[in-house]
N, C-alpha and C. Protein backbone atom coordinates (compact mmCIF):
# COMPACT_ATOMS: atom_id res chain seq x y z
N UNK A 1 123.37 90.40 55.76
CA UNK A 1 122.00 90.28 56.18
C UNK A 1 121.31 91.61 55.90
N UNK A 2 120.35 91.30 55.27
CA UNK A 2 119.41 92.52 55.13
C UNK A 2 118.49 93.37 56.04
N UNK A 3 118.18 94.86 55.83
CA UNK A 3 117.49 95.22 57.37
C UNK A 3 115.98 94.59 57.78
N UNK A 4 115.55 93.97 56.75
CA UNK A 4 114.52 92.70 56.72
C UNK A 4 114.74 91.60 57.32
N UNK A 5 116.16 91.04 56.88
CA UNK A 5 116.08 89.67 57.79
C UNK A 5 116.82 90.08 59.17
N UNK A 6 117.54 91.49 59.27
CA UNK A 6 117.85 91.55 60.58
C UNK A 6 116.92 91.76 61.89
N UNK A 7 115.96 92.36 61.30
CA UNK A 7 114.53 92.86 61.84
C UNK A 7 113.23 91.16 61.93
N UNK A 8 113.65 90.30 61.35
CA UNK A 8 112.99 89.68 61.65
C UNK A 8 114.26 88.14 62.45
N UNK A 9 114.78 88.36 62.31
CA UNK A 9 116.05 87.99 63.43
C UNK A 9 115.78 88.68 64.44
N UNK A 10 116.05 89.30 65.17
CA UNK A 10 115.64 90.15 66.02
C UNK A 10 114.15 89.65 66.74
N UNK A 11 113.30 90.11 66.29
CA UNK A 11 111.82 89.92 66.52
C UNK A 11 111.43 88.13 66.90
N UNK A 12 112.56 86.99 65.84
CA UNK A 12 112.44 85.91 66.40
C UNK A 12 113.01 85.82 68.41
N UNK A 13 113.88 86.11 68.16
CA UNK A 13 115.06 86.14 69.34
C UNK A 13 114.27 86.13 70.39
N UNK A 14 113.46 87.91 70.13
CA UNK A 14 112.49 88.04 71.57
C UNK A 14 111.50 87.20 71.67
N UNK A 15 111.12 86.86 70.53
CA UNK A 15 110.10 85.04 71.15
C UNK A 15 110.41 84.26 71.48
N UNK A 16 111.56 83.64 71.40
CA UNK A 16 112.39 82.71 71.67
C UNK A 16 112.64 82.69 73.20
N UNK A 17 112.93 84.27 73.72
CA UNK A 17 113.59 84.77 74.92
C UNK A 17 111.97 84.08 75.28
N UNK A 18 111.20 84.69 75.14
CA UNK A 18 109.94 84.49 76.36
C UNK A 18 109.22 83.08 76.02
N UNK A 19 109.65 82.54 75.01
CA UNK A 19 109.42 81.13 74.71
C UNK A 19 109.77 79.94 76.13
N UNK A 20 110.38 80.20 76.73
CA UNK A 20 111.20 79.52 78.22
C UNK A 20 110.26 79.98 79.23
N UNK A 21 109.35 78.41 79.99
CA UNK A 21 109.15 79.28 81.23
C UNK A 21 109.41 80.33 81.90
N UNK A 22 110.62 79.81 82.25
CA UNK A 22 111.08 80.60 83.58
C UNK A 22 111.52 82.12 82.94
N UNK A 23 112.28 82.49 81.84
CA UNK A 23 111.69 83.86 81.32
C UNK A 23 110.17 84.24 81.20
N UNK A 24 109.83 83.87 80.88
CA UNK A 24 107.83 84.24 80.84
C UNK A 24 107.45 84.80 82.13
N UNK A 25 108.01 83.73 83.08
CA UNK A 25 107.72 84.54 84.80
C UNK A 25 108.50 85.55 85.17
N UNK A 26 109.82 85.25 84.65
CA UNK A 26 110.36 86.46 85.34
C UNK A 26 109.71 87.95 84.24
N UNK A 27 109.69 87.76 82.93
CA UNK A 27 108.92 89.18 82.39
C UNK A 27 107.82 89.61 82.72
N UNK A 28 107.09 88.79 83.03
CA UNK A 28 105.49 88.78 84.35
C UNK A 28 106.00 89.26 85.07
N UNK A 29 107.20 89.42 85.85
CA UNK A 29 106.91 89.34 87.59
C UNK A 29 107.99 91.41 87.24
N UNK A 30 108.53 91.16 86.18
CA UNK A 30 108.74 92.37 85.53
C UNK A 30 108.42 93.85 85.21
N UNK A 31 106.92 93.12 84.63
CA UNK A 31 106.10 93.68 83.75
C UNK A 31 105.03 94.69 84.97
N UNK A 32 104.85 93.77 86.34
CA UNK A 32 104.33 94.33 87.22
C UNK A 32 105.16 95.44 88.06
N UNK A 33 106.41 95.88 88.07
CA UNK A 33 106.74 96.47 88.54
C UNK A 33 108.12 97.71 87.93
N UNK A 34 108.47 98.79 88.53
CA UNK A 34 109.11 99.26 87.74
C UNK A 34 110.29 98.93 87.40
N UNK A 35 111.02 98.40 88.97
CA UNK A 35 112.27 98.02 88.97
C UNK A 35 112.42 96.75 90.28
N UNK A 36 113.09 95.42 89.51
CA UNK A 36 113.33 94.54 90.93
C UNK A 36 114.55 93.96 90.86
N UNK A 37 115.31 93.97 92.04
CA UNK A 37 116.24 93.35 92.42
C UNK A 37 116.58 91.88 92.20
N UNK A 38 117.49 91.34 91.35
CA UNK A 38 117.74 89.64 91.44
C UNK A 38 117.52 89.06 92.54
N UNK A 39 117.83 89.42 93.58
CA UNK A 39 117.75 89.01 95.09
C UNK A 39 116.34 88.62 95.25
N UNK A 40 115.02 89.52 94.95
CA UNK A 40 114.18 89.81 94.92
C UNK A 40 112.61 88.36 94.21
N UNK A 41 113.35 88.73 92.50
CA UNK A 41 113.68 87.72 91.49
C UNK A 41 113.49 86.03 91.95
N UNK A 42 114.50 86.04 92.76
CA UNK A 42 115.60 84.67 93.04
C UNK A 42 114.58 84.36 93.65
N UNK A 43 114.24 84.64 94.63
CA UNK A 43 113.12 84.26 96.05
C UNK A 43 111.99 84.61 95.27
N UNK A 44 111.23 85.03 94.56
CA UNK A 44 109.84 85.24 93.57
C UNK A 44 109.82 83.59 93.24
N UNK A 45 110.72 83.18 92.19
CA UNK A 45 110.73 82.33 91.66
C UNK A 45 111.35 80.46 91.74
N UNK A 46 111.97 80.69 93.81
CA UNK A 46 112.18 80.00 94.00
C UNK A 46 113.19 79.19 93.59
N UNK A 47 113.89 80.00 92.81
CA UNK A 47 115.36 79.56 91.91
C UNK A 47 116.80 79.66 92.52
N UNK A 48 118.11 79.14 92.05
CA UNK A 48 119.08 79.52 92.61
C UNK A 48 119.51 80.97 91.93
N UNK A 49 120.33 81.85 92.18
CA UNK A 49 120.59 83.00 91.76
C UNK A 49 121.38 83.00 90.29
N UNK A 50 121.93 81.97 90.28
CA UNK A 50 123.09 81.34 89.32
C UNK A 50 121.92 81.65 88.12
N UNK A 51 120.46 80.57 88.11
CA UNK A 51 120.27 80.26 87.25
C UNK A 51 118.51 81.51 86.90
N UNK A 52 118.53 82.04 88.07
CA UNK A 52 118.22 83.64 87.73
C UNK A 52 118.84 84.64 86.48
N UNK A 53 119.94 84.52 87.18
CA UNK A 53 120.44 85.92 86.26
C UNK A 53 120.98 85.05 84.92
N UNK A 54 121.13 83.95 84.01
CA UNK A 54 121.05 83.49 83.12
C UNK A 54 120.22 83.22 82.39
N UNK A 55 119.08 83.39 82.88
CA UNK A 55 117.56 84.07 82.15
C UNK A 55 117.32 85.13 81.69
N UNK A 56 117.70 85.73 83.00
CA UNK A 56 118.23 87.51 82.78
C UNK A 56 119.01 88.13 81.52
N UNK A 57 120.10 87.12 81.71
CA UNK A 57 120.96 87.95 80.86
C UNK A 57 119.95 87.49 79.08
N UNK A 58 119.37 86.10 78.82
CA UNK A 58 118.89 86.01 77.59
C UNK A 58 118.03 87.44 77.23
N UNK A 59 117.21 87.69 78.62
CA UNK A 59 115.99 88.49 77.95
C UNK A 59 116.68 89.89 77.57
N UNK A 60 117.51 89.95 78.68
CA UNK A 60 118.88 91.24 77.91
C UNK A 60 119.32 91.34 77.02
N UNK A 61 119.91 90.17 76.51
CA UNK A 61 120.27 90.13 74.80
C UNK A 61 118.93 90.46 74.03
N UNK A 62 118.08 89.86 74.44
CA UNK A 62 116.76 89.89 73.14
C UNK A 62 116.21 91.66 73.57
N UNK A 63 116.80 92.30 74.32
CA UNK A 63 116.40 93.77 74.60
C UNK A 63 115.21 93.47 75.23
N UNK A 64 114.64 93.55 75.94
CA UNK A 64 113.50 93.32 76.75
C UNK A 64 113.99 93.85 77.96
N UNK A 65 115.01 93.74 78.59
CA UNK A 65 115.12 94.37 80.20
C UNK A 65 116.54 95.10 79.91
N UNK A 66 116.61 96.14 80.99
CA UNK A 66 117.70 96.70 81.26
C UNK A 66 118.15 96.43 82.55
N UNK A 67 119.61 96.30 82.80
CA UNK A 67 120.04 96.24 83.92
C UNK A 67 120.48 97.39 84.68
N UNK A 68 120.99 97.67 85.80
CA UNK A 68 121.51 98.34 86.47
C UNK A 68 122.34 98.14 87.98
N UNK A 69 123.40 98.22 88.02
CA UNK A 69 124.39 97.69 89.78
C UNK A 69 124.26 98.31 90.64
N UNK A 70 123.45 97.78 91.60
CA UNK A 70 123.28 98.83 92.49
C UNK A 70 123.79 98.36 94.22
N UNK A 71 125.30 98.43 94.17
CA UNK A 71 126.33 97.63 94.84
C UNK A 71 126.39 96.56 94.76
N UNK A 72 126.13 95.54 95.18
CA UNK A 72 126.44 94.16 94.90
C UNK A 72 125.39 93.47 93.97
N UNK A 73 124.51 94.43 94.21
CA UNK A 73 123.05 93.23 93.68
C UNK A 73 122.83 94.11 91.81
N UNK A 74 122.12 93.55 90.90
CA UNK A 74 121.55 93.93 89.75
C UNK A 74 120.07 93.93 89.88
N UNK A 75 119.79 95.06 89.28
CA UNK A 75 118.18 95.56 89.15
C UNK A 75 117.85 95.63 87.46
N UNK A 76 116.86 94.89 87.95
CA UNK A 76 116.45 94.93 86.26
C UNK A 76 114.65 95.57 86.29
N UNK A 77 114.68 95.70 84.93
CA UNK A 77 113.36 96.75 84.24
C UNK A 77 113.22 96.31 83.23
N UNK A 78 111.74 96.27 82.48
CA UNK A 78 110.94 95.93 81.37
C UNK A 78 112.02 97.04 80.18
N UNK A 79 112.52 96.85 79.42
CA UNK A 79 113.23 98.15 78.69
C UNK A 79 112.67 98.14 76.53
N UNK A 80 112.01 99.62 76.93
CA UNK A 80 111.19 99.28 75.41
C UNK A 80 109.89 99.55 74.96
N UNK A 81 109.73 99.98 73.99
CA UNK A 81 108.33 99.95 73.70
C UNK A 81 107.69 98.22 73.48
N UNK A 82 108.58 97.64 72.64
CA UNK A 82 107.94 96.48 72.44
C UNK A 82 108.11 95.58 73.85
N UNK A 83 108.88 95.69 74.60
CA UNK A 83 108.86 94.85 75.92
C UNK A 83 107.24 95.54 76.35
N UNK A 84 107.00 96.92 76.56
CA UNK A 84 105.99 97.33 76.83
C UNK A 84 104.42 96.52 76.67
N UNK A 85 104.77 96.80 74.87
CA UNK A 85 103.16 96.40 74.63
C UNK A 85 102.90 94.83 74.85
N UNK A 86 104.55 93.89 74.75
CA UNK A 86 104.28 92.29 75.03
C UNK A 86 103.97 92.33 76.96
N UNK A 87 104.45 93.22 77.23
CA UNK A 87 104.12 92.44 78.76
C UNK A 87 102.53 92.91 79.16
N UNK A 88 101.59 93.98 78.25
CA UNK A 88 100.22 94.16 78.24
C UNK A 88 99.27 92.85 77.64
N UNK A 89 100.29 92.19 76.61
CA UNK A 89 99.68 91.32 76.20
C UNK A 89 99.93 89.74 76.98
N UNK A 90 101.12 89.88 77.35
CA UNK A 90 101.22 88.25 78.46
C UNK A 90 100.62 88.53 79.81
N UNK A 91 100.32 90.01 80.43
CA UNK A 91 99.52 89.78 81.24
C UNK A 91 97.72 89.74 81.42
N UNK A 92 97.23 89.46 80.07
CA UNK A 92 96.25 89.46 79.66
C UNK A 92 95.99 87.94 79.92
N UNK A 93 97.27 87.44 79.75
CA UNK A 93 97.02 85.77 79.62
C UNK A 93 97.91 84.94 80.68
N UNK A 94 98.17 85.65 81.58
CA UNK A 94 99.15 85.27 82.98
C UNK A 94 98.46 84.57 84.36
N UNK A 95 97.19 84.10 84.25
CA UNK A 95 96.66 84.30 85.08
C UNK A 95 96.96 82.54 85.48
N UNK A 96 97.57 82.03 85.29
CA UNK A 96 98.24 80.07 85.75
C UNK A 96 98.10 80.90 87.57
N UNK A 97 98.24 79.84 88.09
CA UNK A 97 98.83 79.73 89.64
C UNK A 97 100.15 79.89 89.72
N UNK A 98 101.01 79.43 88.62
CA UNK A 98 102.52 79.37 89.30
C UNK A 98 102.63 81.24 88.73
N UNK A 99 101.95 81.79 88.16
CA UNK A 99 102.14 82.82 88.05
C UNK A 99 101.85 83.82 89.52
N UNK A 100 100.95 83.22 89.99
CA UNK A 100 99.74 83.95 90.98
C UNK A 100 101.27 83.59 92.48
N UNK A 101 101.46 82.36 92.31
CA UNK A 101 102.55 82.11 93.68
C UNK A 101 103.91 82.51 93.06
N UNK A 102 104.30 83.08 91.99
CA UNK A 102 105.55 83.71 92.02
C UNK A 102 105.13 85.18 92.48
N UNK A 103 103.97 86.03 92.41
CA UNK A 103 103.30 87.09 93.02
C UNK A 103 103.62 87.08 94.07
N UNK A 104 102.95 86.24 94.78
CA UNK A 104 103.03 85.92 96.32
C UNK A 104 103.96 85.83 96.96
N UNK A 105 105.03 84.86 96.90
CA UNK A 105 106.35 84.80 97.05
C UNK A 105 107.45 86.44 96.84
N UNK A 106 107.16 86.89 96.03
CA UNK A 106 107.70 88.63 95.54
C UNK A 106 107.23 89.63 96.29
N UNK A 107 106.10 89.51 97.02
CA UNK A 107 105.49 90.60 98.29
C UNK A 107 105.80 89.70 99.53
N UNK A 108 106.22 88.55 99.28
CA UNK A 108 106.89 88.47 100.79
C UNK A 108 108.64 88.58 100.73
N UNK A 109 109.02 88.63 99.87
CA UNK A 109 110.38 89.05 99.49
C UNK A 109 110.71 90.42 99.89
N UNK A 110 109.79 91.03 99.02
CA UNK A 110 110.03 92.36 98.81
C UNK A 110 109.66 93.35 100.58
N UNK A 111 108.81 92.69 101.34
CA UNK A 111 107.88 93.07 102.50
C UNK A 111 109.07 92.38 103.54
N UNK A 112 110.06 91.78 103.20
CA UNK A 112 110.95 91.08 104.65
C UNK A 112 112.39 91.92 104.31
């Protein structure tokens, strides 16, 4: 593979990654903050944890977030310039309700 088609391999991947609802919210709910807890995540989005961090791990492969263990639980972060400038541009266009009540849900998470 060439550094052309690896580079545009690549560049598909991360569309692909945020192509999926439920990635789209969680890089939204991301994008707003520096660092959040799966725990955190899980209850934002009203999901089981299982099928949290298997979102997680896609947008990880496509480089978009970094993880980190911080005893039992994983913390993840926007990781990147290009995670950067896409989460300026999906929150330009984030403004649905289920976006606005995964907000909501994440300050009462984060606040209990």
């Amino acid at each position: 593979m060439s550094g052309t088609d690896a580079a545009e391999s690549a560049l598909a991947q991360v569309f692909k990654a945020l192509g999926d609802p439920v990635r789209l919210r969680l890089f939204l709910l991301l994008a707003g903050h520096d660092e959040l807890c799966v725990c955190h995540l899980t209850a934002a989005l009203a999901l089981p944890q299982s099928t949290v961090s298997r979102h997680l791990g896609v947008l990880r492969q496509a480089g978009l977030v970094r993880a980190r263990r911080a005893g039992k639980w994983m913390h993840y972060r926007l990781h990147g310039e290009l995670a950067a400038r896409l989460a300026a541009v999906v929150a330009e266009h984030g403004e649905a309700a289920v976006f606005d009540e995964d907000a909501g849900r994440l300050v009462r998470a984060t606040q209990g």
